[in-house]
Each structure stands twice: as structure tokens, then as C-alpha cells.
Protein backbone atom coordinates (compact mmCIF):
# COMPACT_ATOMS: atom_id res chain seq x y z
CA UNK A 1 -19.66 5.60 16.26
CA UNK A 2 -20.93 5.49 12.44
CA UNK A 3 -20.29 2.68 10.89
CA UNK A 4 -18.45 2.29 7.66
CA UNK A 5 -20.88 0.78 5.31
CA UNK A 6 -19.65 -2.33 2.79
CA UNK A 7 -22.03 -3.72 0.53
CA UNK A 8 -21.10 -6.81 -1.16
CA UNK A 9 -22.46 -7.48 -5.09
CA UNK A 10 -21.97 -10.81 -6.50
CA UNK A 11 -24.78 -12.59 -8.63
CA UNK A 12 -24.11 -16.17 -6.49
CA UNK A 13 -23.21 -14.34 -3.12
CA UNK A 14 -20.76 -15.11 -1.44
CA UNK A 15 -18.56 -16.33 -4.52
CA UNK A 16 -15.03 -15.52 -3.76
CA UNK A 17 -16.02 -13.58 -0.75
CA UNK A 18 -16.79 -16.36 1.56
CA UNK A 19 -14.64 -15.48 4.31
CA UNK A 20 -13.80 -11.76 3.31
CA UNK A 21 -17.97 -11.06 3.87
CA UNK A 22 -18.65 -12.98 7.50
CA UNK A 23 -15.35 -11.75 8.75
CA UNK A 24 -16.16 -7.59 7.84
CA UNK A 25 -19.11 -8.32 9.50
CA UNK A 26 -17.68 -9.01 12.50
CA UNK A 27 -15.41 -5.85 12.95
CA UNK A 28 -17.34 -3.75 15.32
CA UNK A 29 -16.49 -0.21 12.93
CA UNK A 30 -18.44 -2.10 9.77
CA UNK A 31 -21.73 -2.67 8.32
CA UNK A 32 -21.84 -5.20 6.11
CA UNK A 33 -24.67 -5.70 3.28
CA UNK A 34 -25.37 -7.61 0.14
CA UNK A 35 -27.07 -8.07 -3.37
CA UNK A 36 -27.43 -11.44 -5.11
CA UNK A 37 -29.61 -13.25 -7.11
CA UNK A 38 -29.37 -15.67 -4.50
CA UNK A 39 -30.29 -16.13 -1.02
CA UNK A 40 -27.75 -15.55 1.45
CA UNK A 41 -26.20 -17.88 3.96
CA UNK A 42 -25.56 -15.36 6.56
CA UNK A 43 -27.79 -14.70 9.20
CA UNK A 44 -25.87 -11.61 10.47
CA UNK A 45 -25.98 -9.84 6.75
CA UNK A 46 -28.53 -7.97 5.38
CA UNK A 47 -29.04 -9.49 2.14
CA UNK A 48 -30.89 -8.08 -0.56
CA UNK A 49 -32.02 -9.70 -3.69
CA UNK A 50 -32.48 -8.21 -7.46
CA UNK A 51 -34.75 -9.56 -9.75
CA UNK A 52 -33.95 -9.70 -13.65
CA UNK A 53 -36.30 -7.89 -15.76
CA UNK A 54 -37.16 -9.06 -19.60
CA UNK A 55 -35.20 -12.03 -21.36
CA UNK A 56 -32.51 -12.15 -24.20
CA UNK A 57 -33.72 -11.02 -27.56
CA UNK A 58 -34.25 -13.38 -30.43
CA UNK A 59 -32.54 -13.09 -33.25
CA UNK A 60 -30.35 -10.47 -31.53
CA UNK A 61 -26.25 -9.83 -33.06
CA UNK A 62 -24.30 -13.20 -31.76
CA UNK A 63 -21.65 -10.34 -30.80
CA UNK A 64 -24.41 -7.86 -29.00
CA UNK A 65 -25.65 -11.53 -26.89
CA UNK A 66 -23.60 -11.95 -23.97
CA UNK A 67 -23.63 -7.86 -23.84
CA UNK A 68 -27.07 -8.05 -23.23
CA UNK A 69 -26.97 -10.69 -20.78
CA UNK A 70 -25.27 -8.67 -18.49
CA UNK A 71 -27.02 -5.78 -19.24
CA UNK A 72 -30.01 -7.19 -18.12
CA UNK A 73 -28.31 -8.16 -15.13
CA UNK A 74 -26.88 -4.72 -14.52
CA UNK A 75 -30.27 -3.37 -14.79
CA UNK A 76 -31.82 -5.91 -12.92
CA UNK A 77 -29.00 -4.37 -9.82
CA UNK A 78 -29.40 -0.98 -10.70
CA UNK A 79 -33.02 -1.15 -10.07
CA UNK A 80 -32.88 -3.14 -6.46
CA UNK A 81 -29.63 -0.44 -5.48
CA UNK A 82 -31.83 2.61 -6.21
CA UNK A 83 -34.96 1.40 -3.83
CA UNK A 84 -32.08 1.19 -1.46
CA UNK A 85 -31.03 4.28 -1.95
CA UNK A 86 -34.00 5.93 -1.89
CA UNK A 87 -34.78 4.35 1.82
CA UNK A 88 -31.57 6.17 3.10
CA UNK A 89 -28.82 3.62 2.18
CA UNK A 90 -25.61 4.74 0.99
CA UNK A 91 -22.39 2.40 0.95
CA UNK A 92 -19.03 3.80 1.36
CA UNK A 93 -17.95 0.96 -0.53
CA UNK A 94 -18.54 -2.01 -3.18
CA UNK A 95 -17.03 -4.98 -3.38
CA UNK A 96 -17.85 -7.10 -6.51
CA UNK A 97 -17.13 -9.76 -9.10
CA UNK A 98 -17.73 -7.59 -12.47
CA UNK A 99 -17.99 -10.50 -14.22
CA UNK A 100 -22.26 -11.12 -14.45
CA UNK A 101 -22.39 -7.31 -15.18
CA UNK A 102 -24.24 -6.07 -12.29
CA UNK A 103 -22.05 -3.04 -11.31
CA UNK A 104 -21.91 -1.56 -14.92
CA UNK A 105 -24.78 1.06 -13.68
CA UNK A 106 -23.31 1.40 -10.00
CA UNK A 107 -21.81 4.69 -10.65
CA UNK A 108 -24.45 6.13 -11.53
CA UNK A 109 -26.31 5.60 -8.32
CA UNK A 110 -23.87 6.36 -6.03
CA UNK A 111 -21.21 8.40 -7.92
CA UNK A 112 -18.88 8.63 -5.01
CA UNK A 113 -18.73 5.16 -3.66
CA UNK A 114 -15.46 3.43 -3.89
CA UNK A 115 -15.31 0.02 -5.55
CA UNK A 116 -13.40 -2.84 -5.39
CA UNK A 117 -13.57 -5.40 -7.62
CA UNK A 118 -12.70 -9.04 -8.03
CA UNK A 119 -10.52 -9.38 -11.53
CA UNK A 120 -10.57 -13.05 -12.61
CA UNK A 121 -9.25 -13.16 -16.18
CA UNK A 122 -9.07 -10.89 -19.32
CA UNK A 123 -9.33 -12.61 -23.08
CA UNK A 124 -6.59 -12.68 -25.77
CA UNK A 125 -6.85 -13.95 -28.98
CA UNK A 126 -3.03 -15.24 -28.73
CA UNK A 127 -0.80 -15.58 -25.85
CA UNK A 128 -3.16 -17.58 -23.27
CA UNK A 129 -6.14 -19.85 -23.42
CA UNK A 130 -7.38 -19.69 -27.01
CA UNK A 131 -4.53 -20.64 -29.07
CA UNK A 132 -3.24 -22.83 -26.49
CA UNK A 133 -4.42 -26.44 -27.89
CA UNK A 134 -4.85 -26.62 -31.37
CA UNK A 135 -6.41 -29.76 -31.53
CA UNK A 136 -9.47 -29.74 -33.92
CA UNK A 137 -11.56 -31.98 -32.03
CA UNK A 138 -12.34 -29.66 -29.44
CA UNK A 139 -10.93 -26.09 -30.41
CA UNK A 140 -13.11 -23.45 -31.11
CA UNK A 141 -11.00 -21.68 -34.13
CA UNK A 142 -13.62 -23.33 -36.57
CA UNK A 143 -15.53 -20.31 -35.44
CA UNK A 144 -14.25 -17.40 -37.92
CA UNK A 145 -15.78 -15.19 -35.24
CA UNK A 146 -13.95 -16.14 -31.90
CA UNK A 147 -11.58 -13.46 -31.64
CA UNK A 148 -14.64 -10.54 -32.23
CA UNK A 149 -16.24 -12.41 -29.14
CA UNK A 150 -13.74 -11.95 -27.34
CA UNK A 151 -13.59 -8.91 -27.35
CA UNK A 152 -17.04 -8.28 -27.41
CA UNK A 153 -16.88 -10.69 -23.70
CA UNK A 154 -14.23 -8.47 -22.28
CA UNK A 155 -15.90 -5.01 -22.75
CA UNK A 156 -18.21 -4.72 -20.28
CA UNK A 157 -15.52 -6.43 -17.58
CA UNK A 158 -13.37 -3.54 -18.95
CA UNK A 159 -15.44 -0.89 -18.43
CA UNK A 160 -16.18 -1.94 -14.59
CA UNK A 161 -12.03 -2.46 -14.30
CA UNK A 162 -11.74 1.17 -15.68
CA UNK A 163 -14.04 2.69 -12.94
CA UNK A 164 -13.43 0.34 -9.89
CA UNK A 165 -10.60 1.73 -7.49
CA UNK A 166 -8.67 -1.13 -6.37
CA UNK A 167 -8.78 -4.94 -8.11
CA UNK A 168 -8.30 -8.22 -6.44
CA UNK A 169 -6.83 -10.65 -8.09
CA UNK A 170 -5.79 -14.78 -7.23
CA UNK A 171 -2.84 -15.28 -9.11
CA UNK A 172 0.35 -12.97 -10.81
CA UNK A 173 -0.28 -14.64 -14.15
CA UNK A 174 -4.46 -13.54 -14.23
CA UNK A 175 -3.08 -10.35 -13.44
CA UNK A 176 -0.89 -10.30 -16.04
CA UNK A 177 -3.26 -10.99 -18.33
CA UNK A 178 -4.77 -7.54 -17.74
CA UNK A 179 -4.31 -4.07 -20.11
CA UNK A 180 -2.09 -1.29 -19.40
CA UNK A 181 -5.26 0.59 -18.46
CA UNK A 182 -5.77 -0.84 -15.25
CA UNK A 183 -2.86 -3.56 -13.98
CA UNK A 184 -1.62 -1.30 -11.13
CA UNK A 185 -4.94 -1.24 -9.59
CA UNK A 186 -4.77 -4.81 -9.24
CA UNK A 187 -3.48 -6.22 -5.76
CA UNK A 188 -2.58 -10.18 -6.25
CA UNK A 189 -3.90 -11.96 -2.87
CA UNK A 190 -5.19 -15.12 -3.02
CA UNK A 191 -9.22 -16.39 -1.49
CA UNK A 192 -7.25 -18.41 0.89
CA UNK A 193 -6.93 -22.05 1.95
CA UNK A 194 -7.96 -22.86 5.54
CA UNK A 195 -5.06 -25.23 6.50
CA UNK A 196 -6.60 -25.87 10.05
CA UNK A 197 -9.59 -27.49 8.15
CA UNK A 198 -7.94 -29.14 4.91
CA UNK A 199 -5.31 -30.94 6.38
CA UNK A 200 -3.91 -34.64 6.01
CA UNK A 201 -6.59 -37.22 7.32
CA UNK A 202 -4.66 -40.22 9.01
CA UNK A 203 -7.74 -42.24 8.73
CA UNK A 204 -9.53 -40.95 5.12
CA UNK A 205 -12.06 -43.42 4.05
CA UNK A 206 -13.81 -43.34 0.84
CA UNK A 207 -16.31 -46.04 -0.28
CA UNK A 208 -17.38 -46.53 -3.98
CA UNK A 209 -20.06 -48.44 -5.82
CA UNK A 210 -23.53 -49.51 -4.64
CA UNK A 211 -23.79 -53.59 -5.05
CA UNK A 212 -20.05 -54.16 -5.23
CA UNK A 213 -19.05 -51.89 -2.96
CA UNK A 214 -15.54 -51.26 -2.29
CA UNK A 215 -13.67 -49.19 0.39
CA UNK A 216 -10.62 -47.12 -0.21
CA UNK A 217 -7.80 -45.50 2.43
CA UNK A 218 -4.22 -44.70 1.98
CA UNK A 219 -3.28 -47.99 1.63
CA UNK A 220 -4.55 -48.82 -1.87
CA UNK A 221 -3.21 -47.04 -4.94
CA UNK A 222 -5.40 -44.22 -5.75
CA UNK A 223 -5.20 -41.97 -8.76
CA UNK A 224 -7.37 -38.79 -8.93
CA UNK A 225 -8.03 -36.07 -10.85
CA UNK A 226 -10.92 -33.46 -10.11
CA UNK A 227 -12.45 -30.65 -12.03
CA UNK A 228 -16.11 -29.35 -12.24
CA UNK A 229 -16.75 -30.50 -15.61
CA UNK A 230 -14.41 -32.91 -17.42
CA UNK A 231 -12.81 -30.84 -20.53
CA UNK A 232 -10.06 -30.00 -22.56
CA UNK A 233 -9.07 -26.97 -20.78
CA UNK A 234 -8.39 -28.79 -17.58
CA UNK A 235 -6.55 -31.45 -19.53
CA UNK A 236 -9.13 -34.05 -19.27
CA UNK A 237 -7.62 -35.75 -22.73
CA UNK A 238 -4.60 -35.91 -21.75
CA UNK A 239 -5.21 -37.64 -18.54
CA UNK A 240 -7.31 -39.92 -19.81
CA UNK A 241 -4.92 -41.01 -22.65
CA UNK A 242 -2.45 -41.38 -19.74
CA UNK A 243 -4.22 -44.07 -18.21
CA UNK A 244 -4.02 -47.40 -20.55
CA UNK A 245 -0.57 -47.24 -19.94
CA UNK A 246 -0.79 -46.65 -16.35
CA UNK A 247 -3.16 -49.51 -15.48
CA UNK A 248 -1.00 -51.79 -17.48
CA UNK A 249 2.10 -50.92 -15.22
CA UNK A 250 -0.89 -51.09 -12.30
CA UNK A 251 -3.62 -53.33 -12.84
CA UNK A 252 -4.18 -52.48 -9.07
CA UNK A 253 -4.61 -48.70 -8.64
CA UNK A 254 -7.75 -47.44 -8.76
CA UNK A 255 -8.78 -44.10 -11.07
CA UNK A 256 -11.53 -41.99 -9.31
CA UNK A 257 -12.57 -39.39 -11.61
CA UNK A 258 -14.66 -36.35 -10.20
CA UNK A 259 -16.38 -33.70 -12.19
CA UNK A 260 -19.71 -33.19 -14.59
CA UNK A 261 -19.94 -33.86 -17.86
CA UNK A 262 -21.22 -30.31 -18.83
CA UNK A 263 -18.46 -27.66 -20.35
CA UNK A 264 -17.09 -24.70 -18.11
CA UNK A 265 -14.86 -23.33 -20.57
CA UNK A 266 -14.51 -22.81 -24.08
CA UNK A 267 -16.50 -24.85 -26.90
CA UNK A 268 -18.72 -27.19 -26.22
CA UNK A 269 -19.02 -30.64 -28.63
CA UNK A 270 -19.76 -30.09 -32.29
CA UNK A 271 -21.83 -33.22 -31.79
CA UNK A 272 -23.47 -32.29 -29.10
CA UNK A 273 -21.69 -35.33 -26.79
CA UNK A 274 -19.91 -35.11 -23.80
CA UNK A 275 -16.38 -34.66 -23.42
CA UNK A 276 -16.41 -37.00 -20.39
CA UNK A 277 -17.74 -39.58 -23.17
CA UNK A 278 -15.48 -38.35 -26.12
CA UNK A 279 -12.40 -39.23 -24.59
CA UNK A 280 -13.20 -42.26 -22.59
CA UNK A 281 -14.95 -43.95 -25.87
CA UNK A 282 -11.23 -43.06 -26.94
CA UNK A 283 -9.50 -45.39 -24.40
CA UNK A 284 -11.77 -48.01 -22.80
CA UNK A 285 -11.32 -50.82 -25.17
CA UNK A 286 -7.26 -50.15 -24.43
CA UNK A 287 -8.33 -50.32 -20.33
CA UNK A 288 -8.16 -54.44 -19.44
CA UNK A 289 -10.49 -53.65 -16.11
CA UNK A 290 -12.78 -50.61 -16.36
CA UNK A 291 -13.98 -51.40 -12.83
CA UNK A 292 -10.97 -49.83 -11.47
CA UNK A 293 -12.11 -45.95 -13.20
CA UNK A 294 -14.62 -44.63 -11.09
CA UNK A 295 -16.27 -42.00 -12.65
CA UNK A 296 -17.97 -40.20 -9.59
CA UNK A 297 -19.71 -37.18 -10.97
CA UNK A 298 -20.18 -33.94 -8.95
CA UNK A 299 -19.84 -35.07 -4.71
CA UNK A 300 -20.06 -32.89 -1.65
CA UNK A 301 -17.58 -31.07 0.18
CA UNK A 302 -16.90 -33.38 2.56
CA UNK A 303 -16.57 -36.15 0.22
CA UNK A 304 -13.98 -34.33 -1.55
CA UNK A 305 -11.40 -34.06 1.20
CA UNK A 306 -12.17 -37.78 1.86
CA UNK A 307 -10.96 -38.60 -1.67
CA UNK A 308 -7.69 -36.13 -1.29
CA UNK A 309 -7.07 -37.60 1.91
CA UNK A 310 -6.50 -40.98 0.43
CA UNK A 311 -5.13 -40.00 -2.90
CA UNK A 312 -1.51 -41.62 -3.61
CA UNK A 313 -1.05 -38.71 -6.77
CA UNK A 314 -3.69 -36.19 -8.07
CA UNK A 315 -3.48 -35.15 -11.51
CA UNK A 316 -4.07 -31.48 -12.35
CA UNK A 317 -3.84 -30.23 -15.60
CA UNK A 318 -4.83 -26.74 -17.05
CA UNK A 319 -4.68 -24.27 -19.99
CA UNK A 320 -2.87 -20.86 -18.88
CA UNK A 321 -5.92 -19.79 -17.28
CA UNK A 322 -7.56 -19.17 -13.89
CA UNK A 323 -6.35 -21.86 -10.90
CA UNK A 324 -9.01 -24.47 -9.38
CA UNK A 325 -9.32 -24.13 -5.95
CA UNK A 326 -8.59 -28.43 -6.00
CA UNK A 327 -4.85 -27.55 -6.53
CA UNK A 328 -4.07 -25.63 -3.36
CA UNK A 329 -6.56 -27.63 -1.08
CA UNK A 330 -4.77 -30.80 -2.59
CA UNK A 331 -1.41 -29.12 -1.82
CA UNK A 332 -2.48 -28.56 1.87
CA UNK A 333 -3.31 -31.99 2.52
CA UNK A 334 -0.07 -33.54 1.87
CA UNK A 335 -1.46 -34.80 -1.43
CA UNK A 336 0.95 -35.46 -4.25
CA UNK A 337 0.38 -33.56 -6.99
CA UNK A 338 1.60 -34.34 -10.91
CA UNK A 339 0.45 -30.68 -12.87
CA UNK A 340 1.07 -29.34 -15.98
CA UNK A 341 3.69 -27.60 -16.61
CA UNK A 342 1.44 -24.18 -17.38
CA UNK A 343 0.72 -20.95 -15.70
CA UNK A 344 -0.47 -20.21 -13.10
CA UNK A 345 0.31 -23.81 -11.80
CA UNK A 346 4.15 -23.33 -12.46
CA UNK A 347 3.14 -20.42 -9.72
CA UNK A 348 2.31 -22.65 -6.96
CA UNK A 349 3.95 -26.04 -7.94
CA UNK A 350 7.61 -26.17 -8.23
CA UNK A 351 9.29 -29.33 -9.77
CA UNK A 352 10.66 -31.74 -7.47
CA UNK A 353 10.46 -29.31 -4.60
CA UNK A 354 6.79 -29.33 -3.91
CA UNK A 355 5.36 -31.45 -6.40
CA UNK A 356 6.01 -32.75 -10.22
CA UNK A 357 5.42 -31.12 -13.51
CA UNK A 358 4.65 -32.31 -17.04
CA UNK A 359 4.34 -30.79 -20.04
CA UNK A 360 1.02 -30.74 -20.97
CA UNK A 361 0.61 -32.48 -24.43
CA UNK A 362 3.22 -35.13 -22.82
CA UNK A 363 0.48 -37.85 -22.60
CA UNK A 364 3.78 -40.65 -22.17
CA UNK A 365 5.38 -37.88 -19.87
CA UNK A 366 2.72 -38.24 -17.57
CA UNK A 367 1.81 -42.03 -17.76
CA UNK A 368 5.85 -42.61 -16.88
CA UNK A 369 5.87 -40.07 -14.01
CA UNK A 370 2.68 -41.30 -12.30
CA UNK A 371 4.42 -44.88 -13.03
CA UNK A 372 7.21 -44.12 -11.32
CA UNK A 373 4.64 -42.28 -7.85
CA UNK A 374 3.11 -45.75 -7.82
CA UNK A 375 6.15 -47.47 -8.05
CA UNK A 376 7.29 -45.81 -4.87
CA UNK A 377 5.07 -43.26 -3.19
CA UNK A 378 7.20 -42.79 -0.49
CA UNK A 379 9.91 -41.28 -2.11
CA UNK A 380 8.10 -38.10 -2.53
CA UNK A 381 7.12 -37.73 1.16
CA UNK A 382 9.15 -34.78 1.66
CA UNK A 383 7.25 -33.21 -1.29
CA UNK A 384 4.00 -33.93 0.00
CA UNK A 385 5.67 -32.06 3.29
CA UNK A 386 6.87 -29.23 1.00
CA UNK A 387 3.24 -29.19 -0.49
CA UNK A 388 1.59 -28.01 2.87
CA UNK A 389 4.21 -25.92 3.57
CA UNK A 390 4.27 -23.99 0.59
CA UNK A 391 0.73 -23.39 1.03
CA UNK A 392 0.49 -22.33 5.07
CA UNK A 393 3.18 -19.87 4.23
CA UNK A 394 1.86 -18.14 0.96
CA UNK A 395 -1.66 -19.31 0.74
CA UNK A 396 -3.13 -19.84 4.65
CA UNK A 397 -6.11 -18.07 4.48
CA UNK A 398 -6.42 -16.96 8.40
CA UNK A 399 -2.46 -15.77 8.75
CA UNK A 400 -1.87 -14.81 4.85
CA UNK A 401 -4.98 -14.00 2.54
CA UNK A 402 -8.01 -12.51 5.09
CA UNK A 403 -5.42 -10.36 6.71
CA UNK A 404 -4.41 -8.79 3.09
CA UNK A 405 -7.90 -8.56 2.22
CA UNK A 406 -8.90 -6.80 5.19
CA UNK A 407 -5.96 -4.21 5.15
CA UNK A 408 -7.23 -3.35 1.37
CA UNK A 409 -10.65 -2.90 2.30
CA UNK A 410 -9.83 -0.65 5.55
CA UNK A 411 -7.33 1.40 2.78
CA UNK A 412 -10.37 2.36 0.91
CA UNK A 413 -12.71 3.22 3.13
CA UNK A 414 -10.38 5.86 4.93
């Protein structure tokens, strides 16, 4: 029996394909291959690696930059995908994330090959992320030029949209974000949460601090809110205005903070400081014991689930944009979660059926609600019961997501 051949393109491989990859690789009617800049951390997967050629031009048009980037990129694929090709390989199809630029020249190597690609988020001027919060500290409209980057950002993404034959997309609201062009290519199923794995943990443990070391479970208040870097799209000023207020209701709760102090999305400082610093310089002197913040950086896996699993109420706050993974996993572990009341979260978090929303720019809104969680967590158990169950039913990624993944990829390689 020939095998069906699936080669996998993503510039940090496996991305969002890190169960969709190892489990096509197990079906005994598919071949599964990849291309990365990256090693791979699959045994069983031939993995193939591209090298970029050349470096960003100096002095080249600020619109023509991140063009180039991928470009390079694109070439850099195009180059490794025809030595393959010219050894014998042929895939009968591609699944990427467009969004480094690596399939742009795809096509042309194998014109035939179908391609499925991940679609993460498409850029508006108005309507979504950028006009969002106006707040001049951290806003990017100073820049008379944002809305031509934009678009300049989106067109190479829309050209691999254009010629890719299915899309896969997380949530309804990033597809809606999508043109006309393509939006009924785009299938909405989720990565997937592995509920066997993140689940409550009776006995969570998480110990802070080097000399004064303390030790945390489910029996001390706990406050957390996670992010990979701490910024205003994920509503890292609003949470941390939230807090004098808090404290001073709880001198007793503790604040574990998680994230980097680098910027993921949008502008960065105009002078050159953190965010993470901005905003805490803000509040501190209004904080009586700044003991009680821990501020733990970037931690492992592991460590992560330790800190859900004793949380008393996550925060998680977002511009319309894409969804952190933290939300769902938080959701499946019984962990209360207070979220802003935004797309997509209003897609997963319902108010006072599976967890609480706030208005975003409601900095009192959310000190009073996570007042009133402390004041009596166990009010909101069946919530936290509601949580998990929301997500095993819509969101489990052995009984939901993988099997809608799979059925999409066997659909286009018939």
C-alpha cells in the first residue's frame, strides 16, 4: 500500500501541530515529514531543516521590511523543498502556519499539492486590536504609518490564504476577522486541551522565593495572572491597577505574576522600558506589602499547572485578538477564571455560568469582583465545575479537536 505523504512546514516545528503531527504519523496509510528551522522532537518523523540565505537590507522601505523577512524565509524553504524534490519526494499534502512566509514559493515546486494552512489572525485598522485601547502611553497611533503596515503585514499571509485549500482556524472570532476572499475555506477547530493531563491537582504545591521561602497550596489565597510577556494587549495595566485595592481588602492573598518582560504584540516602550516596570512603578508605592506580588518570570510547564492548580481566581485579560492557550488549560483545571469581557474570551467564558466577566477598562470592576472570589471562593464551585465541563465537551483535544483535525486532513488527501 502507498502511503499518502504529509509534510508538515512550520518555522518552530511542531507549533500548533503538536499532536496533529505525532498522531498522522501513527496511521499506518501516512507518511509523515517536516521542515523547520528547528530541530525536531520526533524520533519517528523525518525532519528536514532549511537554512536562511542573506540578511535584511539596510536602509530598506520600513513598509518593504517585514516583506522581506519572510521572503527570505520563503526562499530559505523553497530551496531545502526543491533538493527534496529532486531526490524523488513529492507530498500529497502541506500543512503549514503561513505566518513566517515559508510556503509563499510552495506552489511553485509542487504545483499540485494540496495545502492546508493554519489561519491565526488577519489585521484591521478599525474593528479589532488596533483601535481597541486608546491610551497614549502605550498605543501605537503616534505612528502616522500603522495602518500602511498593516497592510503591508497581511499581504504575504494573504497571498498563502488565497492559494491554500482548506484553513484551520482556533476560534469563530479569528475567523471572522478574515476577507471575503477566503472565510469559507476556513474550518474553526480548536489545538485542543488534553483534559486527562490538565486536570484539578488535589495536592498542587508551589514554593516561591529563595532565602524566605514560602510554600503555597489551595489553602492560601492566590491570585494569578499569566501571559508570555506582560503588556497592554493582555491587559497587564489593568490588572495591575486592580491590585492596590485588592490587597487592601486582602493583605493576605498572594499575587503571582508569570510572564517576560519583552513585548509580543503591538508597540513596544517609547522609552525603551519595560511594560512589566511601567505599570508596577505605577502602583507599588499604593501596595502596603510588595512581598506578597511575586513576579515569577517565564517557568516550565510543569510549574505552570502547579500554579493553576492552587490558584483561588486567575485573571485573563485580552484585546479582541488571538486566545492564550492559559485560558482553556485554566478552565480545565477547575480554576476560576475573572476575563475580560472581549472576543474571543466571551467565546469560551460565559458570565456566571462558567466563569466571570469584566469589562476591560473596568479597573474598579475587577478589583470588586476578585474582592468578592476572595471573600468567598466557594461560592463559585459550581463554576469552576462548569469550567471543566465546558472545556471536555467543546475543547478535549483526544474526543473533540484531533478527531476534527484528522477527518480534514483525510478530506484532502482523497
Amino acid at each position: 500500500m502507498n502511503k499518502k505523504q504529509v509534510l508538515f512546514i512550520h518555522q518552530n516545528f511542531p507549533g500548533q501541530f503538536k499532536s496533529l503531527a505525532p498522531a498522522l504519523s501513527e496511521m499506518k496509510n501516512i507518511e509523515v515529514q517536516s521542515l523547520s528551522l528547528v530541530d525536531s522532537p520526533y524520533d519517528n518523523i523525518n525532519h528536514y531543516k532549511y537554512n536562511i540565505e542573506g540578511e535584511t537590507s539596510n536602509n530598506i522601505h520600513f513598509l518593504a521590511q517585514e516583506f522581506e523577512t519572510k521572503m527570505l524565509r520563503a526562499h530559505g524553504a523553497a530551496l531545502k523543498c526543491i533538493e527534496m524534490k529532486e531526490k524523488g519526494y513529492k507530498p500529497d499534502l502541506i500543512v503549514s502556519h503561513p505566518g513566517w512566509g515559508e510556503i509563499f514559493l510552495i506552489k511553485e515546486i509542487w504545483p499540485e499539492v494540496k495545502l492546508l494552512s493554519y489561519f491565526e489572525f488577519y489585521y484591521h485598522s478599525s474593528g479589532s486590536d488596533i483601535d481597541f485601547d486608546l491610551d497614549e502611553k502605550h498605543h501605537p497611533s503616534a505612528d502616522n504609518n500603522l495602518f500602511f503596515k498593516l497592510v503591508a503585514r497581511n499581504a504575504p499571509t494573504f497571498m498563502n490564504y488565497v492559494q491554500s485549500d482548506k484553513l484551520i482556524c482556533p476560534t469563530n472570532f479569528q475567523k471572522n476577522t478574515a476577507p471575503n476572499d477566503f472565510i469559507d475555506k476556513i474550518n474553526v477547530i480548536h489545538d485542543g486541551i488534553d483534559t486527562n493531563l490538565i486536570k484539578p491537582q488535589k495536592n498542587a504545591k508551589v514554593s516561591l522565593g529563595d532565602k524566605n521561602k514560602i510554600d503555597l497550596t489551595k489553602d492560601d489565597k492566590v491570585i494569578t495572572f499569566i501571559n508570555r510577556n506582560l503588556e497592554p494587549y493582555r491587559g497587564y495595566h489593568i490588572f495591575m491597577r486592580s491590585l492596590p485595592a485588592i490587597l487592601e481588602q486582602h493583605p493576605d492573598a498572594y499575587v503571582i505574576i508569570v510572564g517576560g518582560d519583552k513585548v509580543s504584540y503591538g508597540a513596544s516602550p517609547k522609552d525603551g522600558n519595560s511594560y512589566k516596570n511601567i505599570y508596577f512603578n505605577e502602583v507599588k508605592d499604593k501596595i502596603k506589602d510588595l512581598s506578597r506580588v511575586k513576579f515569577v518570570g517565564l517557568v516550565e510547564y510543569k510549574t505552570l499547572l502547579a500554579i493553576l492548580g492552587i490558584t483561588t481566581v486567575h485573571i485573563y485579560f485580552t484585546y479582541p485578538f488571538v486566545l492564550s492557550w492559559s485560558t482553556l488549560e485554566s478552565m480545565s483545571m477547575e480554576t476560576l477564571i475573572v476575563g475580560s469581557s472581549t472576543e474571543p474570551v466571551k467565546e469560551v467564558i460565559k458570565h456566571n455560568k462558567n466563569g466571570l466577566l469584566v469589562d476591560f477598562f473596568d479597573v474598579e470592576g475587577l478589583s470588586k469582583t476578585v474582592i468578592d472570589v476572595l471573600n468567598d471562593p466557594n461560592k463559585y464551585k459550581a463554576l469552576k465545575k462548569e469550567a471543566r465541563k465546558t472545556i471536555i465537551k467543546e475543547y478535549d483535544l483526544k474526543k473533540v479537536c484531533l478527531p476534527k483535525q484528522i477527518k480534514l486532513v483525510e478530506s484532502l488527501l482523497k
